[in-house]
PDB file of N, CA and C in Angstrom:
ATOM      1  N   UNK A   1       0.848  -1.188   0.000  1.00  0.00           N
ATOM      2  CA  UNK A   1       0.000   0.000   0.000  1.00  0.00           C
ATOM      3  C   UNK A   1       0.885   1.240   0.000  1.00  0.00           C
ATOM      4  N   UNK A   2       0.178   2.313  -0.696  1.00  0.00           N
ATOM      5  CA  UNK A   2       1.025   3.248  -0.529  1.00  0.00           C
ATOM      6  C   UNK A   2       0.425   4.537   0.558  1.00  0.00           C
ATOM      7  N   UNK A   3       0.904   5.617   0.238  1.00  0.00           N
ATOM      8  CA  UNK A   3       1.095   6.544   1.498  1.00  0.00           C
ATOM      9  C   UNK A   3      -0.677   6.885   1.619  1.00  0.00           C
ATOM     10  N   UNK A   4      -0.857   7.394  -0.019  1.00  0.00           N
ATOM     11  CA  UNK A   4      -2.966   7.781   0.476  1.00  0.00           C
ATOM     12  C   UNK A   4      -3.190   7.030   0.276  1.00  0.00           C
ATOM     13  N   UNK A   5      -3.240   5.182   0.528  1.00  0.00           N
ATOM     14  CA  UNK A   5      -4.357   4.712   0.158  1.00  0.00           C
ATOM     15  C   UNK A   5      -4.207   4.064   2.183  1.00  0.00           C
ATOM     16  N   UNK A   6      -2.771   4.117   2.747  1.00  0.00           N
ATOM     17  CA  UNK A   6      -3.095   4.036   3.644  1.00  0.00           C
ATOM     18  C   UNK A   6      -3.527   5.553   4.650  1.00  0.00           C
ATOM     19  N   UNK A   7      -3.610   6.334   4.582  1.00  0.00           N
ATOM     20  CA  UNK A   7      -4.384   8.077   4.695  1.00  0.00           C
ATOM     21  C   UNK A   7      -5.279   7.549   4.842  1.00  0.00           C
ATOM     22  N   UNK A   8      -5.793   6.363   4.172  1.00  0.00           N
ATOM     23  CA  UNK A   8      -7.589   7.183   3.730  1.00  0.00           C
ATOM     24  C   UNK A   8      -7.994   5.888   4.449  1.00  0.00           C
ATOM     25  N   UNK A   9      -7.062   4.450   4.876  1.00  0.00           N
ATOM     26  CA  UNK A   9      -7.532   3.294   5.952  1.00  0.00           C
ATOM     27  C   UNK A   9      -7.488   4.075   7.179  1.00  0.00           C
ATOM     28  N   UNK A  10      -6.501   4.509   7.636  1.00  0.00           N
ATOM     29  CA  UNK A  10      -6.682   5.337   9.048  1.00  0.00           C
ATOM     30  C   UNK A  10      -7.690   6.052   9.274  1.00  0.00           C
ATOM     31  N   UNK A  11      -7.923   6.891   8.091  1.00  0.00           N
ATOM     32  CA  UNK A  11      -9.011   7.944   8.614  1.00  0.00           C
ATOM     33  C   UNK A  11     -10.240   6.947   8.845  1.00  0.00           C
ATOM     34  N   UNK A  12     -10.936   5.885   8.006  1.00  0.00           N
ATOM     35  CA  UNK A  12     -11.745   5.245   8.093  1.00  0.00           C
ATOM     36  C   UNK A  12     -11.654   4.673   9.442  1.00  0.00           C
ATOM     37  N   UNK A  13     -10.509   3.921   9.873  1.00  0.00           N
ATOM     38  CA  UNK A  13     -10.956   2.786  11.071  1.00  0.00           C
ATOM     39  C   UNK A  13     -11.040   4.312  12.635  1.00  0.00           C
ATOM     40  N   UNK A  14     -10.413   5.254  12.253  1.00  0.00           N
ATOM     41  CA  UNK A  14     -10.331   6.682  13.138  1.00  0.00           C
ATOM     42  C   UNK A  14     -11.687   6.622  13.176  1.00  0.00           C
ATOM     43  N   UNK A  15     -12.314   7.024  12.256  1.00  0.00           N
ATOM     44  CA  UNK A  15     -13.690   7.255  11.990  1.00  0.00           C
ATOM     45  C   UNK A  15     -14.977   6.208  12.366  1.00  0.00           C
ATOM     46  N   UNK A  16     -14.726   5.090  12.259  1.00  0.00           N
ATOM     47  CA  UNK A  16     -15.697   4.172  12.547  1.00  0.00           C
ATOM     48  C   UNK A  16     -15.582   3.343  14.296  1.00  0.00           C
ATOM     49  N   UNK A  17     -14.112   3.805  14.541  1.00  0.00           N
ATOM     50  CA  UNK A  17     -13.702   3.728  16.031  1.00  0.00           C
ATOM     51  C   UNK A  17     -14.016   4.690  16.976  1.00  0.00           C
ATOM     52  N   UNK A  18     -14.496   6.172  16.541  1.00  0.00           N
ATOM     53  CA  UNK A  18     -14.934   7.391  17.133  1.00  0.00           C
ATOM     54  C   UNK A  18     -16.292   7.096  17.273  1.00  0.00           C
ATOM     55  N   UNK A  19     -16.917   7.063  15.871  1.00  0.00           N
ATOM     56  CA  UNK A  19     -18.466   6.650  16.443  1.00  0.00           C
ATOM     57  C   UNK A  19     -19.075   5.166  17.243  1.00  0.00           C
ATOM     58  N   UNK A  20     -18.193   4.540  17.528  1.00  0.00           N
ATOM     59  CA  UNK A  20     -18.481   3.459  18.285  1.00  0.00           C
ATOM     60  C   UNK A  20     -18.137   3.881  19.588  1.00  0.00           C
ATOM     61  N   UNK A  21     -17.491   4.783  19.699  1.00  0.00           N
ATOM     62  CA  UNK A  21     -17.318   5.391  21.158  1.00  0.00           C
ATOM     63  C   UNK A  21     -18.151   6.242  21.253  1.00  0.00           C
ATOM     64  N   UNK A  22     -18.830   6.656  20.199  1.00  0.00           N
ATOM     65  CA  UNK A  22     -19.687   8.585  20.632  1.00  0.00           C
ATOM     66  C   UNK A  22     -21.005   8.438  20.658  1.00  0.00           C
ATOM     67  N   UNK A  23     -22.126   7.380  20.256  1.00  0.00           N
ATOM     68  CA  UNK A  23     -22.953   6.814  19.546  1.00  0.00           C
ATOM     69  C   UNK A  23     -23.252   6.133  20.826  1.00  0.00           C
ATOM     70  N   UNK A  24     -24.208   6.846  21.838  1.00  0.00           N
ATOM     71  CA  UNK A  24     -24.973   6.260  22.512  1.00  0.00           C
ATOM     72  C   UNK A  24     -25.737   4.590  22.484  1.00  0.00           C
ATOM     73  N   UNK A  25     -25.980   4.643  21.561  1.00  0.00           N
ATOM     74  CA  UNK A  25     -26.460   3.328  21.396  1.00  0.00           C
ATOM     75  C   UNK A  25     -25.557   2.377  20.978  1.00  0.00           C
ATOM     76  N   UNK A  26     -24.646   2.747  20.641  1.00  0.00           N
ATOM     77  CA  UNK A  26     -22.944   1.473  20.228  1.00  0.00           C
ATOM     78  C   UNK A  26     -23.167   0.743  22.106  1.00  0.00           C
ATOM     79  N   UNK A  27     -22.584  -0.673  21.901  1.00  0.00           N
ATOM     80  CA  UNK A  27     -22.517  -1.400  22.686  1.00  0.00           C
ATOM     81  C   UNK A  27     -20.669  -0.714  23.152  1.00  0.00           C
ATOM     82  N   UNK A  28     -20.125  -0.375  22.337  1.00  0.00           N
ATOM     83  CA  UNK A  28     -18.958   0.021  22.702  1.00  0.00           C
ATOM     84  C   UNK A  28     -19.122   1.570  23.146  1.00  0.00           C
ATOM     85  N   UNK A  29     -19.646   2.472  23.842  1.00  0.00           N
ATOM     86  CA  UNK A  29     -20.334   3.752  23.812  1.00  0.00           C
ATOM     87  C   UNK A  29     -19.082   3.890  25.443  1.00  0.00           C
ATOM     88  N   UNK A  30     -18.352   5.348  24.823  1.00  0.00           N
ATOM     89  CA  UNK A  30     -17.413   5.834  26.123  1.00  0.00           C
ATOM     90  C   UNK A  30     -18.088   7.362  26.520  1.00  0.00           C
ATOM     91  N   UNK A  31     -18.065   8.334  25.958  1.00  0.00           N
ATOM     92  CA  UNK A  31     -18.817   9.476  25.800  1.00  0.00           C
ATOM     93  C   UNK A  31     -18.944   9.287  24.486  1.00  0.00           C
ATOM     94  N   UNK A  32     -19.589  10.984  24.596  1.00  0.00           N
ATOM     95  CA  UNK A  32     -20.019  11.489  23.516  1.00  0.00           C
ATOM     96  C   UNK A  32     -19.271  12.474  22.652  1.00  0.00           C
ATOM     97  N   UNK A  33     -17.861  12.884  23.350  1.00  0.00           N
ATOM     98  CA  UNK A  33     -16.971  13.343  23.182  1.00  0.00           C
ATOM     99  C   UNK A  33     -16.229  12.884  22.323  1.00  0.00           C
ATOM    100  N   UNK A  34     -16.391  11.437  22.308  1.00  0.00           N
ATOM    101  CA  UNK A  34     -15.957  10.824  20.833  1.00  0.00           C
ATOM    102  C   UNK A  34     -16.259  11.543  19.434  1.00  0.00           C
ATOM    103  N   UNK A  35     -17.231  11.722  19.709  1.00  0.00           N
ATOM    104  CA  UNK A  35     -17.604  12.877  18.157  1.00  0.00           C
ATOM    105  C   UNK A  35     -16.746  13.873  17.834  1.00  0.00           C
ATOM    106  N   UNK A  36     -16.517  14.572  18.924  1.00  0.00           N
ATOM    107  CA  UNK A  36     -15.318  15.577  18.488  1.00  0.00           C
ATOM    108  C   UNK A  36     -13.742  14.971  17.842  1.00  0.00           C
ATOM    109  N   UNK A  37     -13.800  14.004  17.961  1.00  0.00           N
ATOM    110  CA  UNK A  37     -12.635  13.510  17.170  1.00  0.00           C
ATOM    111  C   UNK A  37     -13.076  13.112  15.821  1.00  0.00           C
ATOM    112  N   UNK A  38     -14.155  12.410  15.739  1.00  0.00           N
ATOM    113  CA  UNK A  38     -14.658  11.867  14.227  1.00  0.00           C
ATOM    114  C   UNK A  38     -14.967  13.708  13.584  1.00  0.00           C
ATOM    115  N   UNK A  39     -15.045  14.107  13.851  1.00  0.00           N
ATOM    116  CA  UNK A  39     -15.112  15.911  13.441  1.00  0.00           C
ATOM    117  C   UNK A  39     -13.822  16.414  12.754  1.00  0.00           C
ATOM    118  N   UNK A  40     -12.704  15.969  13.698  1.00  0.00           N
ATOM    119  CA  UNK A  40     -11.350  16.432  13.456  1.00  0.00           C
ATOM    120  C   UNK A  40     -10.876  15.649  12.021  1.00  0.00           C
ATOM    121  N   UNK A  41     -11.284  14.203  12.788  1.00  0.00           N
ATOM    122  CA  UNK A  41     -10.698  13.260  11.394  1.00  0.00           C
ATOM    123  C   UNK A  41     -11.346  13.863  10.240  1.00  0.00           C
ATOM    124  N   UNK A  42     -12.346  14.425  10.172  1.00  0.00           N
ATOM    125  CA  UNK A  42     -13.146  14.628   8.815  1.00  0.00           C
ATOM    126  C   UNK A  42     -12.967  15.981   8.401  1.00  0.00           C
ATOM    127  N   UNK A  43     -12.649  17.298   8.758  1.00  0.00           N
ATOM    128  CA  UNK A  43     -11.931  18.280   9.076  1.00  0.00           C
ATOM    129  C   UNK A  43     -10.757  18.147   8.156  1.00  0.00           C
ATOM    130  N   UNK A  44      -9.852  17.270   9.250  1.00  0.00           N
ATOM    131  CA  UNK A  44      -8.045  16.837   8.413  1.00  0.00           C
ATOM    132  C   UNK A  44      -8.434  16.717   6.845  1.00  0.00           C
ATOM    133  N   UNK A  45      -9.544  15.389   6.404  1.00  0.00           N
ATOM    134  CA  UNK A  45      -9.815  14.854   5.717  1.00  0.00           C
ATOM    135  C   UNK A  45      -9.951  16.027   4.476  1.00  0.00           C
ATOM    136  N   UNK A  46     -10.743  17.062   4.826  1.00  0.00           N
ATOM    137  CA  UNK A  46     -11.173  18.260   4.063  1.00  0.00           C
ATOM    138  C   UNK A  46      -9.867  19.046   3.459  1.00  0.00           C
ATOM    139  N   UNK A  47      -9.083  19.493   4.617  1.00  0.00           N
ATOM    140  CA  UNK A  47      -8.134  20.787   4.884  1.00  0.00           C
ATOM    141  C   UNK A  47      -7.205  19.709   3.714  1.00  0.00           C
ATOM    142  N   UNK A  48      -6.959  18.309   3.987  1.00  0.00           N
ATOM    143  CA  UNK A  48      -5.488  18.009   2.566  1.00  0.00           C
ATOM    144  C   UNK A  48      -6.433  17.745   1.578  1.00  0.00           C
ATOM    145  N   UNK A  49      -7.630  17.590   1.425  1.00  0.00           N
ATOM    146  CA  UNK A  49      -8.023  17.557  -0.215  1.00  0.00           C
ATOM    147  C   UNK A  49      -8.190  18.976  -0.683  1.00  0.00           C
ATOM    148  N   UNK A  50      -8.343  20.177  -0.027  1.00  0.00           N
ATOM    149  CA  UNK A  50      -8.287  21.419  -0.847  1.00  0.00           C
ATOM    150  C   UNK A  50      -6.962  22.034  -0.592  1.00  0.00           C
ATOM    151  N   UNK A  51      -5.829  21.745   0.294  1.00  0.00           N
ATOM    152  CA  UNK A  51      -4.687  22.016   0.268  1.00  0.00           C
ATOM    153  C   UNK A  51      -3.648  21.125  -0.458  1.00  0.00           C
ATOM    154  N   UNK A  52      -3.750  20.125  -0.565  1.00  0.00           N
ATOM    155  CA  UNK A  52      -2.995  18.942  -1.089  1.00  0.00           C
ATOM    156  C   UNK A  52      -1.880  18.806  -0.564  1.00  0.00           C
ATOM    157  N   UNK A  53      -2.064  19.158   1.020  1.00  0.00           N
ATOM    158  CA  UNK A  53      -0.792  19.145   2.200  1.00  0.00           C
ATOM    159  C   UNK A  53      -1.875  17.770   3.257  1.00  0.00           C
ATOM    160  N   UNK A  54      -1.106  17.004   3.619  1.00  0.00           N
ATOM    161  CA  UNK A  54      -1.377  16.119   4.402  1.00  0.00           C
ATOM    162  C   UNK A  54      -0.503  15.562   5.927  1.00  0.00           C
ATOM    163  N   UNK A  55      -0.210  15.799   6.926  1.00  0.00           N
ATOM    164  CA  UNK A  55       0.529  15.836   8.134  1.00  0.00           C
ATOM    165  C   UNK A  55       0.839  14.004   7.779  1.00  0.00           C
ATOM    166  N   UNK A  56      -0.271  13.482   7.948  1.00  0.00           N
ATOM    167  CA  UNK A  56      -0.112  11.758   8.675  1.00  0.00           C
ATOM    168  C   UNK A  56       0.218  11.306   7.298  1.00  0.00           C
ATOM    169  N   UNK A  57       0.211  11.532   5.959  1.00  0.00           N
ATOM    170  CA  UNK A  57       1.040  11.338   4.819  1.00  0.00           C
ATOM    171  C   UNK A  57       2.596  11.753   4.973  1.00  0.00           C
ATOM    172  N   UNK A  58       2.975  12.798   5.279  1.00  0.00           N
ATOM    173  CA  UNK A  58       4.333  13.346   5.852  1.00  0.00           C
ATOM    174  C   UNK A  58       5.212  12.264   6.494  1.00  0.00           C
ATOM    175  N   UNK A  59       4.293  11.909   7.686  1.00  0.00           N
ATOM    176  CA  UNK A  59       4.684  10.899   8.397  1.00  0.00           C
ATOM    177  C   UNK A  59       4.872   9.414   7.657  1.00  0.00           C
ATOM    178  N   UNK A  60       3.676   8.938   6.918  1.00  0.00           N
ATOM    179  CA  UNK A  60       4.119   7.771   6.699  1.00  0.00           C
ATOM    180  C   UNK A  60       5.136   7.832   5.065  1.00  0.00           C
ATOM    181  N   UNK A  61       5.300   8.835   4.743  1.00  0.00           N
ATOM    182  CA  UNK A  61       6.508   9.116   3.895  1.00  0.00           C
ATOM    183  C   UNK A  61       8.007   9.148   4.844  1.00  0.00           C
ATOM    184  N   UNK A  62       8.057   9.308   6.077  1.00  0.00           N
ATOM    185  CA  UNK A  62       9.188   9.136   6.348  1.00  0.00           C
ATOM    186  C   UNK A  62       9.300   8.109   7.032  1.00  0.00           C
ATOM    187  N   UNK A  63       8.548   7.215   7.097  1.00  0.00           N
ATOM    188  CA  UNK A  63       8.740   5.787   7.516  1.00  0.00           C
ATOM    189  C   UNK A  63       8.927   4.843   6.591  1.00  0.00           C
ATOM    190  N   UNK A  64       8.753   5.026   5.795  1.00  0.00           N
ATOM    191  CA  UNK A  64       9.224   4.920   4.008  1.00  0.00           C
ATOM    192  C   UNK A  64       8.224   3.984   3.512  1.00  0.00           C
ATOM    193  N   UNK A  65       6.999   4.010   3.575  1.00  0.00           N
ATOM    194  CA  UNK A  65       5.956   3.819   2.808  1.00  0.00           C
ATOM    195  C   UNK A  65       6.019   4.475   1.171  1.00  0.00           C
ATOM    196  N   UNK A  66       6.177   3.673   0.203  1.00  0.00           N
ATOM    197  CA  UNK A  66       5.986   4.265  -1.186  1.00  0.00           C
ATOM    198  C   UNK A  66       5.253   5.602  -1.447  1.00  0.00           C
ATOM    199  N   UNK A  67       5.226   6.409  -1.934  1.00  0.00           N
ATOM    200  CA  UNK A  67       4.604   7.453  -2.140  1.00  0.00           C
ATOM    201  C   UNK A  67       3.515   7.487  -3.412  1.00  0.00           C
ATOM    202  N   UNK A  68       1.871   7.628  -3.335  1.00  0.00           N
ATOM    203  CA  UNK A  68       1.165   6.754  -4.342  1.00  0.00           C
ATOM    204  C   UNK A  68       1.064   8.401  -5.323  1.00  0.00           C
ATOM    205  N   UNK A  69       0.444   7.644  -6.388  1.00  0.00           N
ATOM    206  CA  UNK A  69       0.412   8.277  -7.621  1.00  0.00           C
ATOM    207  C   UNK A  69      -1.148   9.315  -7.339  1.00  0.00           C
TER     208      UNK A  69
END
């Protein structure tokens, strides 16, 4: 895998791991404060598709993950 196609697994399992914490009715339910992170992840998600700057791409470029097309 390369650098966005793993970007875009993190943000997902980020994302589906936040609302299982924020989501009152999840059997896995911690607060509701969880939401504010599934916010952020989706936020990040926004800010590098209209900037085409990405932080956690940065990162897994210097761990030397291929860099995708």
């Amino acid at each position: 895998m390369n650098t966005w196609q793993t970007v875009r697994v993190i943000a997902g399992v980020f994302i589906l791991l936040s609302l299982a914490f924020g989501v009152e009715q999840s059997p896995l339910f911690l607060s509701s404060w969880w939401l504010a992170f599934t916010a952020f992840v989706g936020v990040n998600l926004l800010q590098s598709g209209l900037t085409r700057w990405c932080l956690m791409e940065r990162i897994l470029r210097k761990i030397g993950l291929p860099v995708g097309q």
